[in-house]
Protein backbone atom coordinates (compact mmCIF):
# COMPACT_ATOMS: atom_id res chain seq x y z
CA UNK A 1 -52.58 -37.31 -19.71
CA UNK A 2 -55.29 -37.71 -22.94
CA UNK A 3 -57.67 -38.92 -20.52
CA UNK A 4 -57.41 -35.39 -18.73
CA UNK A 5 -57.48 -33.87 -21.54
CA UNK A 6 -60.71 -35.86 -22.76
CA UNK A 7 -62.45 -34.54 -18.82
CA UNK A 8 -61.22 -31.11 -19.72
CA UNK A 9 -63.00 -31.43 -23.38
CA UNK A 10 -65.98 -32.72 -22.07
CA UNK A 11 -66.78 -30.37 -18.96
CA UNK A 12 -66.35 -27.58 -21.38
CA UNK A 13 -68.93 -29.22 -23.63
CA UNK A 14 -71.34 -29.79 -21.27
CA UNK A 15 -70.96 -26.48 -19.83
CA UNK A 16 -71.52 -24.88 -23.51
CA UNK A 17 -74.54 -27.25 -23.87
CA UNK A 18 -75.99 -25.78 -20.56
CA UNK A 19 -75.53 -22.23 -21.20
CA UNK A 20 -77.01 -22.76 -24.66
CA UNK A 21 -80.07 -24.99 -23.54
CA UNK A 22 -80.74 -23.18 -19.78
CA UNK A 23 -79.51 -19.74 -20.26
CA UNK A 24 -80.26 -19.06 -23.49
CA UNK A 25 -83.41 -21.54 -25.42
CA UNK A 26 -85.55 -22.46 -22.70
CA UNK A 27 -84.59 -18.86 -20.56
CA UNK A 28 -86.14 -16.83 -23.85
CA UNK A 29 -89.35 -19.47 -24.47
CA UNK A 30 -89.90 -18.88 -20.75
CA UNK A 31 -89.53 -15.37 -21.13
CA UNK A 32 -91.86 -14.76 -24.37
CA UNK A 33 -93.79 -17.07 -22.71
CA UNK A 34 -94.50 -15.13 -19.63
CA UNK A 35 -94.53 -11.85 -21.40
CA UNK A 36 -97.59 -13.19 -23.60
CA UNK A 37 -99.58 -14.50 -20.61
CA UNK A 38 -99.09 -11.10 -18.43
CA UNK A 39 -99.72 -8.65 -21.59
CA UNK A 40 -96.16 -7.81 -21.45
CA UNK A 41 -95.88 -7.04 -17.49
CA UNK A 42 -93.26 -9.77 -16.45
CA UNK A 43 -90.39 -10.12 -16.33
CA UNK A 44 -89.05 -6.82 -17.52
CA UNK A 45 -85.89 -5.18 -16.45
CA UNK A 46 -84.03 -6.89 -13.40
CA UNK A 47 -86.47 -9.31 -12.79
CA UNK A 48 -85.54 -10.96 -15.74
CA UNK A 49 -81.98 -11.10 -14.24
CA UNK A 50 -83.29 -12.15 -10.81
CA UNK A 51 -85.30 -15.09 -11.64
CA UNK A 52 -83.48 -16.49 -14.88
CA UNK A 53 -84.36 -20.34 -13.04
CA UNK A 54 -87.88 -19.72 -12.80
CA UNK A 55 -88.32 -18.26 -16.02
CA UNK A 56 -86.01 -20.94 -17.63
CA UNK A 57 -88.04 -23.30 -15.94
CA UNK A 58 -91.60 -21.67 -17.50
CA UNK A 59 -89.75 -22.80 -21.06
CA UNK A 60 -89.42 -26.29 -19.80
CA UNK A 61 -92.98 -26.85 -18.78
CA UNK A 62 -93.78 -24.64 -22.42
CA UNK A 63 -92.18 -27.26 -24.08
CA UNK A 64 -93.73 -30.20 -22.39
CA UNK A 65 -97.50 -28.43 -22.78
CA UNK A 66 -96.89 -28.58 -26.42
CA UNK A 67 -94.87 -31.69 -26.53
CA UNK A 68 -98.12 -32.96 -24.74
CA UNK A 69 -100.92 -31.41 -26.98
CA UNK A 70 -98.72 -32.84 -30.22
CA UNK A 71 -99.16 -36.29 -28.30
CA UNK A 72 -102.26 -36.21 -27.45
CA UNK A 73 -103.68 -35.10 -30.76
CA UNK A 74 -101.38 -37.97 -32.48
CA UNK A 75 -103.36 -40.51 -29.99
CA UNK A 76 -106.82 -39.19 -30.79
CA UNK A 77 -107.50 -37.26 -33.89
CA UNK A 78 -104.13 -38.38 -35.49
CA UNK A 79 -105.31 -41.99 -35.74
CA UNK A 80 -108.35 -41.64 -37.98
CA UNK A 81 -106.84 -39.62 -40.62
């Protein structure tokens, strides 16, 4: 019986976590990302509801380009400082 209840805690936690993290962080980098790039052209109106993945999926690789230029300037320039 606890060790139902325990699945039934944790499901609903990692559900939270993924609606906070997909739907709602990455989905609005992705967005402002995109909206920057195209001079505000994309996605606006229902196709940000239609392609919440791909545009969820712009935040990721967002936050690896920067992720990325923070390591790369810690192996280069960061070193001689």
């Amino acid at each position: 019986m606890q060790e139902e209840i325990t699945n039934g805690i944790v499901a609903v936690v990692k559900f939270i976590a993924y609606y906070i993290i997909w739907s709602f962080v990455l989905f609005n980098l992705g967005r402002a990302s995109l909206l920057v790039i195209t001079l505000g052209q994309y996605p606006r109106g229902h196709d940000a509801q239609r392609h919440v993945n791909q545009i969820s999926l712009v935040g990721i690789l967002v936050l690896v380009l920067a992720w990325s230029a923070v390591a790369i300037y810690n192996n280069t320039l960061g070193v001689h400082a």
